[in-house]
Protein backbone atom coordinates (compact mmCIF):
# COMPACT_ATOMS: atom_id res chain seq x y z
CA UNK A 1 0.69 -5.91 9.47
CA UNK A 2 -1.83 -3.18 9.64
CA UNK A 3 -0.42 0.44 11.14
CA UNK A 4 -2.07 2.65 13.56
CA UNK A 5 -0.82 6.22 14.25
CA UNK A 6 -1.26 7.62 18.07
CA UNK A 7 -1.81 11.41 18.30
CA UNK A 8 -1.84 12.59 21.31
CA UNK A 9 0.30 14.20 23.45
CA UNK A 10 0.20 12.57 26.53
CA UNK A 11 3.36 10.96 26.64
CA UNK A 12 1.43 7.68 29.07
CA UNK A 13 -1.18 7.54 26.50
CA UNK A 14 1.11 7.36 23.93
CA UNK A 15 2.97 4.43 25.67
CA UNK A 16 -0.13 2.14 27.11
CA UNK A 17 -1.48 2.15 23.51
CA UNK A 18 2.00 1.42 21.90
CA UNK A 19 1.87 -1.79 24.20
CA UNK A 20 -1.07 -3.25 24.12
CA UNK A 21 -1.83 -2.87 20.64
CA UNK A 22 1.63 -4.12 19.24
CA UNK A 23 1.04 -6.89 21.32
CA UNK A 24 -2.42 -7.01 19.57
CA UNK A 25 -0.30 -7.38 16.33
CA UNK A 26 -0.38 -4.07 15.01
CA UNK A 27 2.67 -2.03 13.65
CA UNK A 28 2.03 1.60 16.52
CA UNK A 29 3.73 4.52 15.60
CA UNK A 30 3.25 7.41 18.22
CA UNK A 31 3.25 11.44 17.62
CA UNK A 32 2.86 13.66 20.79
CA UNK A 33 1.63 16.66 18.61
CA UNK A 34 -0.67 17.19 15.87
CA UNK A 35 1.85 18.74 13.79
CA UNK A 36 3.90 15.71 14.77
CA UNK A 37 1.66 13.39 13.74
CA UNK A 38 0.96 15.23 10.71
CA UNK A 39 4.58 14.68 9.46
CA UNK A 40 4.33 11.13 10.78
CA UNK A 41 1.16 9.88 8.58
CA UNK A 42 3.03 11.50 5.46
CA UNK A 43 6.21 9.59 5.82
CA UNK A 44 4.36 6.67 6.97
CA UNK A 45 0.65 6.32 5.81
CA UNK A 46 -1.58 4.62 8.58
CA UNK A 47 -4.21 2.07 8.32
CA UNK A 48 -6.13 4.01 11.18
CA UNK A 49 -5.09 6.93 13.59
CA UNK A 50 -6.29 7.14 17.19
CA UNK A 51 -6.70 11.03 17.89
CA UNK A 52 -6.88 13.32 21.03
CA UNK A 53 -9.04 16.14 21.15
CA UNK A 54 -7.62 18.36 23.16
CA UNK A 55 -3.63 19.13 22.26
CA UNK A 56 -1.59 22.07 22.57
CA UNK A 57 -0.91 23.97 18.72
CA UNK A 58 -2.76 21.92 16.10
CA UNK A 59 -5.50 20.49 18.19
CA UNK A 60 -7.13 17.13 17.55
CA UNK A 61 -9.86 18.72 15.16
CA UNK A 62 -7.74 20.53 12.87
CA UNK A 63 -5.92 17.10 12.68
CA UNK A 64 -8.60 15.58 11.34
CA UNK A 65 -9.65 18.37 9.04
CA UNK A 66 -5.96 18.38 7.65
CA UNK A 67 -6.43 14.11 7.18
CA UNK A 68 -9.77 13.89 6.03
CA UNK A 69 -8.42 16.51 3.56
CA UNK A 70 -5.76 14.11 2.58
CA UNK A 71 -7.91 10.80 2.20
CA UNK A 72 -11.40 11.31 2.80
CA UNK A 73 -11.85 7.33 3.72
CA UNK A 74 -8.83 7.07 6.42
CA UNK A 75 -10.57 5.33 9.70
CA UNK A 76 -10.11 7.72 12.87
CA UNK A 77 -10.87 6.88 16.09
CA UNK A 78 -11.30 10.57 18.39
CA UNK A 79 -10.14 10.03 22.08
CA UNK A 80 -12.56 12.39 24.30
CA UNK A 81 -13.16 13.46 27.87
CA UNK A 82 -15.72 11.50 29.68
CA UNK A 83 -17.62 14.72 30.34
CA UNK A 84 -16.96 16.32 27.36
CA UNK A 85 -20.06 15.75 24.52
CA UNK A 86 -19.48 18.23 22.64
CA UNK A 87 -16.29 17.54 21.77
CA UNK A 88 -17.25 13.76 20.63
CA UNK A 89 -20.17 15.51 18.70
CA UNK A 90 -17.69 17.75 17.00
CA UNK A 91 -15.41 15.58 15.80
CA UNK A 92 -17.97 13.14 14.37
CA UNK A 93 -19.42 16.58 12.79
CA UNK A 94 -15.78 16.70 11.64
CA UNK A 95 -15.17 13.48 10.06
CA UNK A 96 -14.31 10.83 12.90
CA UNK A 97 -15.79 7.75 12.01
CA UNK A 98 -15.81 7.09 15.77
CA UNK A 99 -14.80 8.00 19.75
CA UNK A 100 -13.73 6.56 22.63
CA UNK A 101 -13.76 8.39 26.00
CA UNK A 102 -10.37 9.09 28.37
CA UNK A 103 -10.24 6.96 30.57
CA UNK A 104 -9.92 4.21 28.04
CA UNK A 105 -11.29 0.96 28.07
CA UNK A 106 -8.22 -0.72 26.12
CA UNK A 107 -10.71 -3.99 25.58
CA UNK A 108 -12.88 -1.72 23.83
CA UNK A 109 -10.82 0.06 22.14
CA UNK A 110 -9.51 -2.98 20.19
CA UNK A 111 -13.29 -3.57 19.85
CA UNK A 112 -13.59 -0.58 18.02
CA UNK A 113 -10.49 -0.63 15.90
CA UNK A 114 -11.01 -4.19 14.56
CA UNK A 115 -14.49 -3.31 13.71
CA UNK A 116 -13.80 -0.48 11.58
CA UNK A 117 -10.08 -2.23 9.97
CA UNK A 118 -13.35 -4.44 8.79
CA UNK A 119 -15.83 -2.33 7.64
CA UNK A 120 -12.63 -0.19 5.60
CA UNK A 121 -11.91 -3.46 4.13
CA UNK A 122 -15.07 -4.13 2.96
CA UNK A 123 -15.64 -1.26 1.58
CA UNK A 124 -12.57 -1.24 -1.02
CA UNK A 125 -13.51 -1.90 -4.23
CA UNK A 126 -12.26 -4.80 -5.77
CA UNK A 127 -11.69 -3.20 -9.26
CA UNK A 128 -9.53 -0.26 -8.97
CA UNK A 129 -9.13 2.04 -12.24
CA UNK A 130 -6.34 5.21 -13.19
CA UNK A 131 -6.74 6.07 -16.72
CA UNK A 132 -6.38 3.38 -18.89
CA UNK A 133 -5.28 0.88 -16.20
CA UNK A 134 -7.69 -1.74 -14.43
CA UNK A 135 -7.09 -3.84 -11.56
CA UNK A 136 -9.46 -6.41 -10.18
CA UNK A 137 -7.90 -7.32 -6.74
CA UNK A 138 -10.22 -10.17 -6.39
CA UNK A 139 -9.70 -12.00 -9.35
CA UNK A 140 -5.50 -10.89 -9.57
CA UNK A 141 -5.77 -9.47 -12.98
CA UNK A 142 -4.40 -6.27 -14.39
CA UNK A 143 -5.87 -4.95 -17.90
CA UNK A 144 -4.01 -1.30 -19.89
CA UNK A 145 -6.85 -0.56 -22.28
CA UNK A 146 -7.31 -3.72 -24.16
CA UNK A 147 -4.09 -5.55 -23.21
CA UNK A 148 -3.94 -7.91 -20.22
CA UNK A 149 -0.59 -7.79 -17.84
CA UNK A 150 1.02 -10.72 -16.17
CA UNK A 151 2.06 -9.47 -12.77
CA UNK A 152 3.80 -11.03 -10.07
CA UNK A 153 2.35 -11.08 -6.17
CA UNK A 154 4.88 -8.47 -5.31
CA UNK A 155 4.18 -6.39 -8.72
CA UNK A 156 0.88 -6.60 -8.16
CA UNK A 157 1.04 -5.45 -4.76
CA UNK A 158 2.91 -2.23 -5.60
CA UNK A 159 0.59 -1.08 -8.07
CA UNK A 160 -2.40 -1.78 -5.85
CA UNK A 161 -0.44 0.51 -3.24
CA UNK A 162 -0.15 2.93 -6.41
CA UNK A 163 -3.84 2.63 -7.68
CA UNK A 164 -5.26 3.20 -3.93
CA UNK A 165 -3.39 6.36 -3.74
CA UNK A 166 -3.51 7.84 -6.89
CA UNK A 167 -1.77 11.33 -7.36
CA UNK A 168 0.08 10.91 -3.67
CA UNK A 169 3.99 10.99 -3.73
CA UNK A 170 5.32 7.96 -1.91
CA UNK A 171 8.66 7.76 -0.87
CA UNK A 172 10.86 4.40 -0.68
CA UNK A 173 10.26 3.70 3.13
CA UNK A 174 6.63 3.69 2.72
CA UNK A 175 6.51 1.60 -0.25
CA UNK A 176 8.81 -0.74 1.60
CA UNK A 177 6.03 -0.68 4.74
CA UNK A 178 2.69 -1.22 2.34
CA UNK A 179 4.32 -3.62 0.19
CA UNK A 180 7.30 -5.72 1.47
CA UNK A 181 5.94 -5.06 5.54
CA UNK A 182 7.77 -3.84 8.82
CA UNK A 183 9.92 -6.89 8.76
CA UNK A 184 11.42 -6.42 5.71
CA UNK A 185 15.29 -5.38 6.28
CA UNK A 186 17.05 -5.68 2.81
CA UNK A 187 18.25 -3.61 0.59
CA UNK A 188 15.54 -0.18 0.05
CA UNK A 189 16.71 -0.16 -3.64
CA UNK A 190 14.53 -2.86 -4.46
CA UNK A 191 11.81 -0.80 -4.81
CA UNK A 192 13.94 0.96 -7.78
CA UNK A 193 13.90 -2.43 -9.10
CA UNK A 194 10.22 -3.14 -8.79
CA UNK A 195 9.58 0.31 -9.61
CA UNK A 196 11.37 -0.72 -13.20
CA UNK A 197 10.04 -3.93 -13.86
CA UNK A 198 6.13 -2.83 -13.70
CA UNK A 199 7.01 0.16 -15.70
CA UNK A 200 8.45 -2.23 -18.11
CA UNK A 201 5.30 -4.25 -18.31
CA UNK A 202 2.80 -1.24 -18.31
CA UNK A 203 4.43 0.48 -21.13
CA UNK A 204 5.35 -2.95 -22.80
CA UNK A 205 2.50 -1.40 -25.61
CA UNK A 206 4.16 1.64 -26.12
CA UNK A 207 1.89 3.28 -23.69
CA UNK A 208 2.51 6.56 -21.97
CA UNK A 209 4.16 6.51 -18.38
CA UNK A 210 2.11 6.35 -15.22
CA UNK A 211 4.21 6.07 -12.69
CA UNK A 212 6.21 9.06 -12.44
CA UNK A 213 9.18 9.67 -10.31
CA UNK A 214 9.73 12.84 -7.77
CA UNK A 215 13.25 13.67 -7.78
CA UNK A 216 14.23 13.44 -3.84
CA UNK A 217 10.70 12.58 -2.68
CA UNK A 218 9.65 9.24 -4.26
CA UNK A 219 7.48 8.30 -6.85
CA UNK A 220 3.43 8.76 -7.76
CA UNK A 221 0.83 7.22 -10.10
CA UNK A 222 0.11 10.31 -12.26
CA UNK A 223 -0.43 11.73 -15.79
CA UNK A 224 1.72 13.84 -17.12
C-alpha cells in the first residue's frame, strides 16, 4: 500500500483527503504543521506528500526545501490558492513536481497522484548498487563483488528498502511499513530477525558489514 503524507493545516483539508484517498487505497497520514509533518515523513517515509502553501511557522516552501533536501526524487504535490500564481510558480521553482489549486477537485487530484506514483516508478532503476553490493530488482538477483546471494522475497525486500535509501537511519516501524505493509500486526522484533539473517548472508564471504545498527534509532546501509 503506497503512503501519502497531508501537510496542511487546515484541519477539513486534512480530513476530506484522509477519506477519499484511503478509500482510494492509499495508507493517509495527516500533519497540520510543517514542522509536524516534518517529524511525520521521518518516522514514516511517504510515497508522495500533498503540501499547502500557505501555513503558519514552517510554511509550505520551506517544507519542501527541507524534503527535497532529504530525497531529491520524493513526488510532491503543492496545494495553492486559485488566485495565487505566484505561489504555484514558486514552488515548482522550488522543487514541486506539481500543484493543484484550493478549492480541490478531489477527481483530479487522484488524477494527478496516480500519474506521478507512475512516472516515480518508472523512473527507479532496476539495478540498484552500495559499494560492493548489486541488486537487479527486475531479474530478483543480488551479487557482493563476485559472489551471488540467495535471498528470500522478504530478504530481498528489506535490502531493496536499504539500497533505495542509502545512508538514512530507519527505525523498526518504518521498516515494518515498507516491507511487511500497514497490515502487518506481529511481533516488531522480526525485523531484528531479518535484520540478522541478511547480514548473515552478505557477510557469508567474510565481507565487511553494511548494514549498521543506530543504538535507539534503528538501523542504516552504511560504511563504516
Amino acid at each position: 500500500m503506497q503512503r501519502i503524507l497531508v501537510i496542511d493545516d487546515d484541519p477539513s483539508v486534512g480530513n476530506f483527503l484522509k477519506r477519499g484517498l484511503s478509500y482510494e487505497g492509499f495508507a493517509v497520514d495527516v500533519a497540520e504543521s510543517g514542522e509536524v509533518g516534518l517529524s511525520k515523513a521521518r518516522e514514516r517515509y511517504p510515497d508522495l506528500v500533498i503540501l499547502d502553501v500557505m501555513m503558519p511557522g514552517i510554511d509550505g516552501l520551506e517544507v519542501l526545501r527541507r524534503l527535497r533536501s532529504a530525497d531529491e526524487k520524493l513526488p510532491v504535490i503543492m496545494l495553492t490558492a486559485k488566485d495565487a500564481p505566484g505561489d504555484q510558480i514558486k514552488g515548482l521553482d522550488t522543487g514541486a513536481d506539481d500543484y493543484v489549486t484550493k478549492p480541490i477537485s478531489f477527481e483530479v487530484l487522484v488524477a494527478r497522484i496516480r500519474s506521478l506514483l507512475r512516472r516515480h516508478q518508472a523512473e527507479a532503476p532496476s539495478v540498484l548498487r552500495f559499494a560492493d553490493l548489486e541488486m537487479n530488482t527486475e531479474a530478483f538477483t543480488v551479487r557482493r563483488g563476485a559472489r551471488d546471494i540467495t535471498l528470500t522475497s522478504l530478504e530481498f525486500r528489506l535490502l531493496q528498502t536499504f539500497m533505495e535509501n542509502p545512508d538514512r537511519v530507519m527505525n523498526k516501524h518504518l521498516l515494518l511499513d515498507k516491507v511487511w505493509g500497514t497490515d502487518f500486526f506481529g511481533d516488531a522484533n522480526v525485523v531484528e530477525v531479518y535484520v540478522k539473517q541478511l547480514r548473515q548472508k552478505l557477510e557469508a564471504g567474510g565481507e565487511s558489514r553494511l548494514i549498521q545498527t543506530i543504538r535507539g534509532a534503528g538501523y542504516v546501509l552504511r560504511e563504516k
